[in-house]
N, C-alpha and C. Protein backbone atom coordinates (compact mmCIF):
# COMPACT_ATOMS: atom_id res chain seq x y z
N UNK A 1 -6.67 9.37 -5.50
CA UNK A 1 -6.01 8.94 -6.70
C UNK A 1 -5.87 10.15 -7.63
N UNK A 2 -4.77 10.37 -8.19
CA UNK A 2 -4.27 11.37 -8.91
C UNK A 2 -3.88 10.86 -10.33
N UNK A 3 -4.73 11.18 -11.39
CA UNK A 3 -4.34 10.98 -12.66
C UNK A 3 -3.39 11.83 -13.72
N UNK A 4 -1.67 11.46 -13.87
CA UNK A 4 -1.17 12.24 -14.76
C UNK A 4 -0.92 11.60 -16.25
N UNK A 5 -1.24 13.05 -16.69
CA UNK A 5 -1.53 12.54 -18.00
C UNK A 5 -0.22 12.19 -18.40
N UNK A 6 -0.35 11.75 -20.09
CA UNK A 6 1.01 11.41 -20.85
C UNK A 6 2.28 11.99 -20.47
N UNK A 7 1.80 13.52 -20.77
CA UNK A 7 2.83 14.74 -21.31
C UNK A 7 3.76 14.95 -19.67
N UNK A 8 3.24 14.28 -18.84
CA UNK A 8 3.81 14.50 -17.58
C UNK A 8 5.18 13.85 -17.67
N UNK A 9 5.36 13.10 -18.42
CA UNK A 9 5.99 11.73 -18.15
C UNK A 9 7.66 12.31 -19.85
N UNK A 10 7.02 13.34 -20.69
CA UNK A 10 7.68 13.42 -22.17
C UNK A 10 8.81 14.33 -21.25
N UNK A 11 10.34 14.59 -21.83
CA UNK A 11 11.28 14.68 -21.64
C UNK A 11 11.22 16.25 -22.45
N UNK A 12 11.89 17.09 -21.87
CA UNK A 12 12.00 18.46 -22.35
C UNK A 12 13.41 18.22 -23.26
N UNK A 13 13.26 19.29 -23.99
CA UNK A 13 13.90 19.85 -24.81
C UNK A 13 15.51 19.76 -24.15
N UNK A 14 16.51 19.34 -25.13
CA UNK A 14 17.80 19.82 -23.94
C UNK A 14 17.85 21.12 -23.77
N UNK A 15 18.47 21.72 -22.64
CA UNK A 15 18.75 22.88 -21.64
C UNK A 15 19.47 22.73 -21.53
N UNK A 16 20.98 23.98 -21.87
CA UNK A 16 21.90 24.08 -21.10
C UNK A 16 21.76 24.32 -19.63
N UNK A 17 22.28 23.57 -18.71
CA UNK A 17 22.57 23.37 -17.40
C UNK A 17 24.39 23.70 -16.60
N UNK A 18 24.22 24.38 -15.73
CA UNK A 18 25.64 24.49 -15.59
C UNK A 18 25.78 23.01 -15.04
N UNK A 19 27.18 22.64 -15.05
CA UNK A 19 27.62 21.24 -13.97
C UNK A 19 27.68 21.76 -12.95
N UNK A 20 28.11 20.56 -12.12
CA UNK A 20 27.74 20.71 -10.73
C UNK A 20 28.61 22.22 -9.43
N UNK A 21 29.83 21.92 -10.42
CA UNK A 21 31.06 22.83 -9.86
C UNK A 21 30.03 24.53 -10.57
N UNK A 22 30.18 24.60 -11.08
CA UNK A 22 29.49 25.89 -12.04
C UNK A 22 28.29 26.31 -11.31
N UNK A 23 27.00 25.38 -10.74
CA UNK A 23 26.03 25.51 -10.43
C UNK A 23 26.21 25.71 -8.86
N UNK A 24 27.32 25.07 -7.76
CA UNK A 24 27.92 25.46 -6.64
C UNK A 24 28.33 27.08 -6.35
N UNK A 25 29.19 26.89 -7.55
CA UNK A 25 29.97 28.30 -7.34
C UNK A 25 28.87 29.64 -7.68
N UNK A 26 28.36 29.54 -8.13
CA UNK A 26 26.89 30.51 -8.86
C UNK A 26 26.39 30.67 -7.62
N UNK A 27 25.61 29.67 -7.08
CA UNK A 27 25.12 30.10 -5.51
C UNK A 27 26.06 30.40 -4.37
N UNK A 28 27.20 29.61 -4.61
CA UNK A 28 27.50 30.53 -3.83
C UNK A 28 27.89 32.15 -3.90
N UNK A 29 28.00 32.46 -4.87
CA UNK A 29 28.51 34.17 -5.37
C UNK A 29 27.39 34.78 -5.06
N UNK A 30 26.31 34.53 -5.11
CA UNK A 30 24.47 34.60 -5.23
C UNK A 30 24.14 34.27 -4.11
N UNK A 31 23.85 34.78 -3.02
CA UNK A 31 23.14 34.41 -2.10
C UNK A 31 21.66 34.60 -2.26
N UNK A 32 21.09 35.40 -2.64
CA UNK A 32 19.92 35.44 -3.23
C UNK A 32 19.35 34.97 -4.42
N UNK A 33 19.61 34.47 -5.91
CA UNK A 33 19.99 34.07 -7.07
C UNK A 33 18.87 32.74 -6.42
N UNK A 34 17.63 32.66 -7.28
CA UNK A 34 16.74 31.75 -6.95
C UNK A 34 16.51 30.71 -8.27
N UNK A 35 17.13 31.49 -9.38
CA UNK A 35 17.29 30.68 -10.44
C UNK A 35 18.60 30.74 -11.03
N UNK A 36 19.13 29.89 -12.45
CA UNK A 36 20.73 29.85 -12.62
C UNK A 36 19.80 29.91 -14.15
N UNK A 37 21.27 30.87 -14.92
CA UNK A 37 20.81 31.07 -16.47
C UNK A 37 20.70 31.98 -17.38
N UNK A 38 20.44 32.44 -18.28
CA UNK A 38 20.55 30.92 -19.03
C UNK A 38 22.03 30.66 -19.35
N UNK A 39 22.00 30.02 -19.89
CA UNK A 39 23.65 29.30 -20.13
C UNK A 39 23.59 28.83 -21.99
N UNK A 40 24.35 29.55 -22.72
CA UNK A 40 24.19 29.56 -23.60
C UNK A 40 25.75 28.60 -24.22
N UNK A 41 25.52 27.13 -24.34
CA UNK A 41 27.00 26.82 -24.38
C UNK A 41 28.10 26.94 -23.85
N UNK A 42 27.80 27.66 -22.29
CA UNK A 42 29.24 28.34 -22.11
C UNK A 42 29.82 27.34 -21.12
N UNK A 43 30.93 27.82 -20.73
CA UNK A 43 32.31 26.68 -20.40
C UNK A 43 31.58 26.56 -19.23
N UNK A 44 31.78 25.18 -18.57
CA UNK A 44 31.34 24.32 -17.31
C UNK A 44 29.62 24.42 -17.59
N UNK A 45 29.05 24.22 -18.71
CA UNK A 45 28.31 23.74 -18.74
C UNK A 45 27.53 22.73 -19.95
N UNK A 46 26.68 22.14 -19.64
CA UNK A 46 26.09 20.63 -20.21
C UNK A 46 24.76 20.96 -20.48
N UNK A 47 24.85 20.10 -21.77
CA UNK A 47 23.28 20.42 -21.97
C UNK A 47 22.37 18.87 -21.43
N UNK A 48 21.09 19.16 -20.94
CA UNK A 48 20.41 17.94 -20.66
C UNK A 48 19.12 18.03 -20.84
N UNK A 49 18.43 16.73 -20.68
CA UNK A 49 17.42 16.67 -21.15
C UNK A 49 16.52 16.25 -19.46
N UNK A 50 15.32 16.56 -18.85
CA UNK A 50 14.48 15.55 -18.05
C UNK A 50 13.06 15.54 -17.87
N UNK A 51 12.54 14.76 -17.64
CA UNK A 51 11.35 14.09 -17.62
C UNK A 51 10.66 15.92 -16.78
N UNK A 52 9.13 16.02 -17.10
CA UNK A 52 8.61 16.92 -16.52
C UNK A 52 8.05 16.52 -14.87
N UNK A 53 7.71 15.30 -14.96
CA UNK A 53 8.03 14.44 -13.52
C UNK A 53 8.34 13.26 -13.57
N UNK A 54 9.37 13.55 -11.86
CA UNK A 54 10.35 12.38 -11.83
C UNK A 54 9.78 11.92 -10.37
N UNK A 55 9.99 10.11 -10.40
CA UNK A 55 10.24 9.78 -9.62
C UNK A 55 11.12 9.91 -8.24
N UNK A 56 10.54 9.86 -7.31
CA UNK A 56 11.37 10.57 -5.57
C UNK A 56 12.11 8.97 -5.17
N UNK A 57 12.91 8.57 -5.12
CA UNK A 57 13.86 7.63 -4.51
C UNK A 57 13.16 7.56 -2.78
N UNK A 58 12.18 6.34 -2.28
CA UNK A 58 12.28 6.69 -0.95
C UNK A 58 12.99 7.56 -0.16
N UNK A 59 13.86 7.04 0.02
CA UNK A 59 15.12 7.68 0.96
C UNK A 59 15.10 9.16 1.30
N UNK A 60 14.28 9.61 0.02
CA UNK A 60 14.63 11.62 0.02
C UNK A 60 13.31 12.06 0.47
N UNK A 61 12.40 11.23 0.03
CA UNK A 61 11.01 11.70 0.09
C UNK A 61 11.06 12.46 1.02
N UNK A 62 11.41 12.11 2.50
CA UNK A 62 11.43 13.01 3.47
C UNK A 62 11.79 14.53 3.48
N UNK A 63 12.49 14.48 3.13
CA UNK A 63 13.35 15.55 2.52
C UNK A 63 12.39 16.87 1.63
N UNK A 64 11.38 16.04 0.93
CA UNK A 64 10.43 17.21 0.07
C UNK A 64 8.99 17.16 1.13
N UNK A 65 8.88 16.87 2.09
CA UNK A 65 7.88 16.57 2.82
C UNK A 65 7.82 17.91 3.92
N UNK A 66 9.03 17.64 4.53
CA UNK A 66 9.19 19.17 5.64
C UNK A 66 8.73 19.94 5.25
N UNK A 67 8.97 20.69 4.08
CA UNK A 67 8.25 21.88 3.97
C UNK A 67 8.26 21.85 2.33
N UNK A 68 7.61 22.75 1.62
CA UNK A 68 7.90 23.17 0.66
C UNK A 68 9.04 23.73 0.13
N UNK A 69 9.61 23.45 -1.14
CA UNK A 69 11.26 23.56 -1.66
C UNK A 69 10.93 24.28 -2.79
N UNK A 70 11.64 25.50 -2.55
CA UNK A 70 11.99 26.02 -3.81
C UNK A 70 13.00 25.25 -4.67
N UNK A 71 12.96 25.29 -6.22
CA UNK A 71 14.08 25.12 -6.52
C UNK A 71 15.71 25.44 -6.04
N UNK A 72 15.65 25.79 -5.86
CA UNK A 72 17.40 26.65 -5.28
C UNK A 72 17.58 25.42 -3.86
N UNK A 73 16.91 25.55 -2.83
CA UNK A 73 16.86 24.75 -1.49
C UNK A 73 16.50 23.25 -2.19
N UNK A 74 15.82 22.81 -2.81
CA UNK A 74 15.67 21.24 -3.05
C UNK A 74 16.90 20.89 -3.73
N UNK A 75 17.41 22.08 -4.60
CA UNK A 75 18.54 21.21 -5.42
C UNK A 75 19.84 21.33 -4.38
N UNK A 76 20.38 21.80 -3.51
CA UNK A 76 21.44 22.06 -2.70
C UNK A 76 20.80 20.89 -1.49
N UNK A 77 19.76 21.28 -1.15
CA UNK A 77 19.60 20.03 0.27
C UNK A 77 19.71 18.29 -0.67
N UNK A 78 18.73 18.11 -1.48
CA UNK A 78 18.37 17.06 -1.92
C UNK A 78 19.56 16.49 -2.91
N UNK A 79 20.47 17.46 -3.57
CA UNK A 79 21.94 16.78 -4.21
C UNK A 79 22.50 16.61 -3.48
N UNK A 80 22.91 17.39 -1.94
CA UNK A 80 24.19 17.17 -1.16
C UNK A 80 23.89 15.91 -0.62
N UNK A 81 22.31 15.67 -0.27
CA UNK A 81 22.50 14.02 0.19
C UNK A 81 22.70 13.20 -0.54
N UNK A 82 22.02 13.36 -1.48
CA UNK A 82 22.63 12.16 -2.65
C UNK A 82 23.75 12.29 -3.07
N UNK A 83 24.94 12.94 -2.87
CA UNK A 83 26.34 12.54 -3.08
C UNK A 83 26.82 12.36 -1.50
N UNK A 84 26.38 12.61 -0.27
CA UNK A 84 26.97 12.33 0.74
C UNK A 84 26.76 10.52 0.83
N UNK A 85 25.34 10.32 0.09
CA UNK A 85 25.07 9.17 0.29
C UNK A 85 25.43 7.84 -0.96
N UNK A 86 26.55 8.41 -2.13
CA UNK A 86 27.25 7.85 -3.03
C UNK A 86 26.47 7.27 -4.04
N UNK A 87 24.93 8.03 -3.93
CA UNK A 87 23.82 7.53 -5.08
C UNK A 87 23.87 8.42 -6.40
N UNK A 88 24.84 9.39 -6.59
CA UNK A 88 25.06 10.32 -7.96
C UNK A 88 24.10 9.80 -9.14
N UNK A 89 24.52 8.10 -9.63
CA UNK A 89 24.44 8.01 -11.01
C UNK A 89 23.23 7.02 -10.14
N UNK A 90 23.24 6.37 -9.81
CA UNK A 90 21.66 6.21 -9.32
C UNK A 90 20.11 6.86 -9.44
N UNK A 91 20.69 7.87 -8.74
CA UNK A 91 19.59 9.31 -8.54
C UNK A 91 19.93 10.36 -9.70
N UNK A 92 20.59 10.15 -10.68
CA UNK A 92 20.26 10.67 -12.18
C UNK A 92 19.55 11.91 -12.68
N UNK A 93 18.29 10.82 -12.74
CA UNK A 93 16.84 11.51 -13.36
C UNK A 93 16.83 12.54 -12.22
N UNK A 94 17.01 11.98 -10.93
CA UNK A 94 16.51 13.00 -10.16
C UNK A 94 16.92 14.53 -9.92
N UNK A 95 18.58 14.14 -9.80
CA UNK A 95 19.28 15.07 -9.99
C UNK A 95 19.41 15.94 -11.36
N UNK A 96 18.76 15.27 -12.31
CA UNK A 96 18.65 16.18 -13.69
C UNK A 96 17.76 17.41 -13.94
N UNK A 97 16.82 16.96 -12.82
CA UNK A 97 15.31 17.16 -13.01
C UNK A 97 15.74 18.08 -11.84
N UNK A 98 16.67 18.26 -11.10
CA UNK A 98 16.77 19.28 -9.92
C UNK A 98 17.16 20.11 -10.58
N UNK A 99 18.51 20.22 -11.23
CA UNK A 99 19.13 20.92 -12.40
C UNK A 99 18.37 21.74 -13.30
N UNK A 100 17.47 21.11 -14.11
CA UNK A 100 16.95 21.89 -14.73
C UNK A 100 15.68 23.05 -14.01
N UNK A 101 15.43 22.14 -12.56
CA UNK A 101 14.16 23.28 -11.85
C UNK A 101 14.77 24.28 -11.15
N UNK A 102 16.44 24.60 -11.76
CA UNK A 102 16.83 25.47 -11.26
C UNK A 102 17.00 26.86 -12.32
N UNK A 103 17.01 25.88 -13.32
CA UNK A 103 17.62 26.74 -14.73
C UNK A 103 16.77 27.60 -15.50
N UNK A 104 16.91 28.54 -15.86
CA UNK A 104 16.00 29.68 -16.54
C UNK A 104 17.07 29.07 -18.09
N UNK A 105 15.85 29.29 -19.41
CA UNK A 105 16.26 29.37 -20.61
C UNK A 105 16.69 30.54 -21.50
N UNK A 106 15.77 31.88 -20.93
CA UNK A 106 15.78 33.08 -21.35
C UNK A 106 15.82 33.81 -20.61
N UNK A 107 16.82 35.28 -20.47
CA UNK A 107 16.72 36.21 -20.17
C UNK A 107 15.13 36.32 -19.73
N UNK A 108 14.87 36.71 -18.05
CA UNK A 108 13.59 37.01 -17.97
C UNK A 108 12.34 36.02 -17.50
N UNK A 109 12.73 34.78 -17.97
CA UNK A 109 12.13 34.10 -17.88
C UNK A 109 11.93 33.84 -16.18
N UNK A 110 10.73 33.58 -16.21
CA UNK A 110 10.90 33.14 -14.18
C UNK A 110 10.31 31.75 -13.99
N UNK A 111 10.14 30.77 -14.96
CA UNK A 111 9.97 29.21 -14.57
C UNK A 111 10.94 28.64 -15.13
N UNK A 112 11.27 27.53 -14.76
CA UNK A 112 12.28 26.39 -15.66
C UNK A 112 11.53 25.54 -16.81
N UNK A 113 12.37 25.27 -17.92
CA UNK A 113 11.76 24.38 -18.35
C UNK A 113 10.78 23.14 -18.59
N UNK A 114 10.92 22.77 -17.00
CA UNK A 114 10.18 21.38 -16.70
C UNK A 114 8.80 21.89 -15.94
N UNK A 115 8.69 22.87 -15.40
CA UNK A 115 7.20 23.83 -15.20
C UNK A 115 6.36 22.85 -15.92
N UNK A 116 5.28 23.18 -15.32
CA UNK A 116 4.12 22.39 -15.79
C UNK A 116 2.96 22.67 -14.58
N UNK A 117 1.60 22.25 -14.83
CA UNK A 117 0.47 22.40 -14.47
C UNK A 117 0.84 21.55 -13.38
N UNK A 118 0.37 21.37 -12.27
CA UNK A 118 0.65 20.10 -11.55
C UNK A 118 -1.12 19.25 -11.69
N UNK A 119 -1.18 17.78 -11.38
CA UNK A 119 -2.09 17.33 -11.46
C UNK A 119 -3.37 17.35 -11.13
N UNK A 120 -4.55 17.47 -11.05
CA UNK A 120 -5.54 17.75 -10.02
C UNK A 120 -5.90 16.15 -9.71
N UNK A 121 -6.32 16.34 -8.37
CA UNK A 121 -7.08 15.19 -7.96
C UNK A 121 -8.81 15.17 -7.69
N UNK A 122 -9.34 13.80 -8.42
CA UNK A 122 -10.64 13.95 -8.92
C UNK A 122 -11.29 14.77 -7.40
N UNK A 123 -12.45 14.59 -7.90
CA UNK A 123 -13.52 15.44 -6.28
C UNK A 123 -14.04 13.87 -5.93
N UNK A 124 -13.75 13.78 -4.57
CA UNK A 124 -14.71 12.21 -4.50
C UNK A 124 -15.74 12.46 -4.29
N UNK A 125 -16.28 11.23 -4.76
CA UNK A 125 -17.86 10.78 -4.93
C UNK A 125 -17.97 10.05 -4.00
N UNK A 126 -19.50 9.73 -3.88
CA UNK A 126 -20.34 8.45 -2.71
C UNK A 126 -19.39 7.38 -3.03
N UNK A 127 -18.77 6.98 -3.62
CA UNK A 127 -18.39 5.26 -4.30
C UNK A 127 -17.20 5.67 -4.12
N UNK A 128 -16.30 6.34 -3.90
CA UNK A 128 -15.20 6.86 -3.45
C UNK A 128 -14.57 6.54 -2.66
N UNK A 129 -15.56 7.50 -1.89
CA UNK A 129 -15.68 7.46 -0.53
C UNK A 129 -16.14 6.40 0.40
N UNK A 130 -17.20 5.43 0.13
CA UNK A 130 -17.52 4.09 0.81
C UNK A 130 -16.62 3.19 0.17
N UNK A 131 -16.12 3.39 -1.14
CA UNK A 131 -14.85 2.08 -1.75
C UNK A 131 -13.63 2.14 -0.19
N UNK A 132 -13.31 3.31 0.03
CA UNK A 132 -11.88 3.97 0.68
C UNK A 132 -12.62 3.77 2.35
N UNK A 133 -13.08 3.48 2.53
CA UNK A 133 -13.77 3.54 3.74
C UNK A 133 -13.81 1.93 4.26
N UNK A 134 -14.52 0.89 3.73
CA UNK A 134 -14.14 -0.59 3.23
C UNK A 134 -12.75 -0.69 3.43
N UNK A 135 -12.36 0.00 2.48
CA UNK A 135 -10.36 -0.76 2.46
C UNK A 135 -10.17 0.12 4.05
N UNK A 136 -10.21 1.12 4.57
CA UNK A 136 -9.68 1.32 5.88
C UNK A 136 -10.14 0.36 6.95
N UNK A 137 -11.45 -0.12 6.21
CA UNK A 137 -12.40 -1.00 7.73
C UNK A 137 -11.45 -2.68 7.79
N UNK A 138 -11.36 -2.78 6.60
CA UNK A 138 -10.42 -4.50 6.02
C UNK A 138 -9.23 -4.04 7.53
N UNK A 139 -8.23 -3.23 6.27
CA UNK A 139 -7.34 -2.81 7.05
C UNK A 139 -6.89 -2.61 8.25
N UNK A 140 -7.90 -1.60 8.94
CA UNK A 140 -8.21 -1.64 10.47
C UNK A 140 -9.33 -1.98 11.22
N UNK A 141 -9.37 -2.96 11.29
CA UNK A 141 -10.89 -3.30 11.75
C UNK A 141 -11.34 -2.24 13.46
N UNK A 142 -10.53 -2.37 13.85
CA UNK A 142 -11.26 -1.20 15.08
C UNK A 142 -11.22 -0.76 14.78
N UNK A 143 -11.59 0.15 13.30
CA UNK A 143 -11.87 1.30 12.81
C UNK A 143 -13.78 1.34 12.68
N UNK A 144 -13.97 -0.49 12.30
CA UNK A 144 -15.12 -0.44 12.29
C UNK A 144 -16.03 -0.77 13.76
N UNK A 145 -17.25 0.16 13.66
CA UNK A 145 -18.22 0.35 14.95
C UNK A 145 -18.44 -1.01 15.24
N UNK A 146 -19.36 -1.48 13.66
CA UNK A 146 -20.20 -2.22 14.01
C UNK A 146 -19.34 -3.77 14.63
N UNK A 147 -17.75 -3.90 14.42
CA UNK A 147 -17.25 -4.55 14.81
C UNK A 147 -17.02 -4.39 16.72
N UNK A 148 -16.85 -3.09 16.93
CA UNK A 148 -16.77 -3.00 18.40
C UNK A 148 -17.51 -3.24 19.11
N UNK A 149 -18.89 -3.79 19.18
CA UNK A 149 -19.50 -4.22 19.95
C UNK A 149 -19.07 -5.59 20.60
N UNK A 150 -19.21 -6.56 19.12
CA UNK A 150 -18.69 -7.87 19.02
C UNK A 150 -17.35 -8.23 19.87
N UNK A 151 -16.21 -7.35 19.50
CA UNK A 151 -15.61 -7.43 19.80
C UNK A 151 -15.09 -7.33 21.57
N UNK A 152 -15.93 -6.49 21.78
CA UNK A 152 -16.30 -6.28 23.20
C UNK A 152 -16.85 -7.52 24.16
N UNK A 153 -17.53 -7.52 23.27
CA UNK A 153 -18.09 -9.26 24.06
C UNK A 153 -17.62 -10.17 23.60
N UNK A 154 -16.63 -10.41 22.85
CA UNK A 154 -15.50 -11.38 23.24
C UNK A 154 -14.65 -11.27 24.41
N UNK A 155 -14.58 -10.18 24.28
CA UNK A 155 -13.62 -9.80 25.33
C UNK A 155 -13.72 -10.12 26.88
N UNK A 156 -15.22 -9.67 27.06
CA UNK A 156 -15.92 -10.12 28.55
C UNK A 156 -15.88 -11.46 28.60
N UNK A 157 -16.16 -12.04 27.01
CA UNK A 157 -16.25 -13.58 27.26
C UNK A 157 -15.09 -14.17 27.44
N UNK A 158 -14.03 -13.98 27.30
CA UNK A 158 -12.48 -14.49 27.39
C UNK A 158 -11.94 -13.75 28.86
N UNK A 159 -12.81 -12.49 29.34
CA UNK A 159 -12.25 -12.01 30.36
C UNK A 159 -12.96 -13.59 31.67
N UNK A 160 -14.18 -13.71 31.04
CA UNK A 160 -15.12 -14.13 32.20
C UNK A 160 -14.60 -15.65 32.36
N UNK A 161 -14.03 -16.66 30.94
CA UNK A 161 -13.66 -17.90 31.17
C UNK A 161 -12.24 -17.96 31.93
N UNK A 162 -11.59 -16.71 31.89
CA UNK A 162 -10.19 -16.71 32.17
C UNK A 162 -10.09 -16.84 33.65
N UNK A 163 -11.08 -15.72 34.19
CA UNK A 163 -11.56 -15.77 35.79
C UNK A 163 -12.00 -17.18 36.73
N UNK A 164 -13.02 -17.36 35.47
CA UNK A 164 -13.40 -18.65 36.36
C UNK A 164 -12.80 -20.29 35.98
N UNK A 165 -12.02 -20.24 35.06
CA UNK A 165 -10.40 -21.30 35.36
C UNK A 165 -9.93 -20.59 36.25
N UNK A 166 -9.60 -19.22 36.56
CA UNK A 166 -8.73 -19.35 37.84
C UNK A 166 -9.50 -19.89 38.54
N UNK A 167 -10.80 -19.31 39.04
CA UNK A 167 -11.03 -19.74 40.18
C UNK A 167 -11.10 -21.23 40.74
N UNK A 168 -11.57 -21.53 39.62
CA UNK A 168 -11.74 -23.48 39.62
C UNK A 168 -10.16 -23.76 40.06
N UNK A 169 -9.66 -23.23 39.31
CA UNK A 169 -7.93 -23.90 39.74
C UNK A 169 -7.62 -23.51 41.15
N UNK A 170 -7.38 -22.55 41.76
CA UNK A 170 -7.30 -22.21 42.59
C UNK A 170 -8.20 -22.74 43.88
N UNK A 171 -9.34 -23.54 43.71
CA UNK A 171 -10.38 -23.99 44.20
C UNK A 171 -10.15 -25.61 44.50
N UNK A 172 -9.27 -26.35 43.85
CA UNK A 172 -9.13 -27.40 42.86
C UNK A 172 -7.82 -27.52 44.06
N UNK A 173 -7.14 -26.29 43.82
CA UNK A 173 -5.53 -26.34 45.22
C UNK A 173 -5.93 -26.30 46.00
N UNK A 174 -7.07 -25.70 46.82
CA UNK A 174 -7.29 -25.56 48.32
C UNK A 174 -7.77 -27.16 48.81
N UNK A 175 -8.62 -27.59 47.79
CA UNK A 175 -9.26 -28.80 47.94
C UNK A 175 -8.27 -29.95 48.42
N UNK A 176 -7.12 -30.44 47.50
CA UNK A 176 -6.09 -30.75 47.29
C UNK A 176 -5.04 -30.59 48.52
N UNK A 177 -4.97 -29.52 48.93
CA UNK A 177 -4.58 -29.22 50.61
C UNK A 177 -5.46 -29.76 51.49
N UNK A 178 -6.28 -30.07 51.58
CA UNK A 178 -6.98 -30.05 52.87
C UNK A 178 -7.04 -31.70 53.05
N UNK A 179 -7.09 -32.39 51.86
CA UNK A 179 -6.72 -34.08 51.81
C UNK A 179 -5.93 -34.37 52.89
């Protein structure tokens, strides 16, 4: 469990952002160009505002999972699907929040605006750890030992009644023939 605080969630400052045509054409002129900026009012571009973290739309998650994404590669892989896939104004926040983790504010600058600490996750404890251990045993019970024994000897026992209905049955036909 990962606790983020408030400030994770507060909306930055607007940033000029190029649009989408502006922010295309930039990389592409730039093959190397790992950030876009700053953009001081100028033509084909918008100013915006986004969350310091945003929600991932299932669908993409995959997408930030492969590997680690720089800004530059998350916003070109992760926008082109979301307009191949006609979710633009849907995926919003998301795409805002790509935008700006591309954008430098100042000359020099080498993070984007939406930078931030990322969260830590607590250190587990004994109670943690046996809470999370419980919910896997619920969950998967052949996870738990002390269940596999039991379970085992059901098994012989359902193997052993299953055998000997056959055999009775089968015992039961020969009988039945010989009348």
């Amino acid at each position: 469990m990962v606790e983020f605080e408030d400030s994770y969630w507060n909306l930055t400052t607007g940033v000029n952002t190029g649009v989408d045509a502006t922010i295309d054409n930039a990389l592409t002129a730039d093959t190397n160009a790992q950030v876009l900026g700053p953009f001081a009012g100028d033509a084909g571009t918008v100013q915006r505002r986004a969350h310091h973290t945003v929600v991932v739309p299932p669908a993409y998650v995959p997408l930030f999972l492969t590997a680690p994404l720089p800004p530059r590669q998350a916003c070109e892989l992760v926008r082109a699907q979301i307009v191949a896939d006609g979710r633009d104004a849907a995926c919003e926040p998301l795409t805002d929040y790509l935008r700006l983790a591309l954008t430098i504010v100042n000359t020099g600058d080498t993070e984007s605006p939406i930078a931030i600490a990322p969260p830590m996750a607590p250190l587990a404890d004994n109670f943690l750890l046996d809470r999370r251990h419980t919910i896997l045993q619920q969950d998967f019970p052949a996870l738990n030992t002390a269940l596999a024994s039991i379970h085992q000897n059901q098994i012989a026992n359902l193997t052993l009644t299953l055998n000997l209905t056959a055999y009775l049955s089968h015992s039961d036909t020969k009988c039945q023939h010989r009348r």
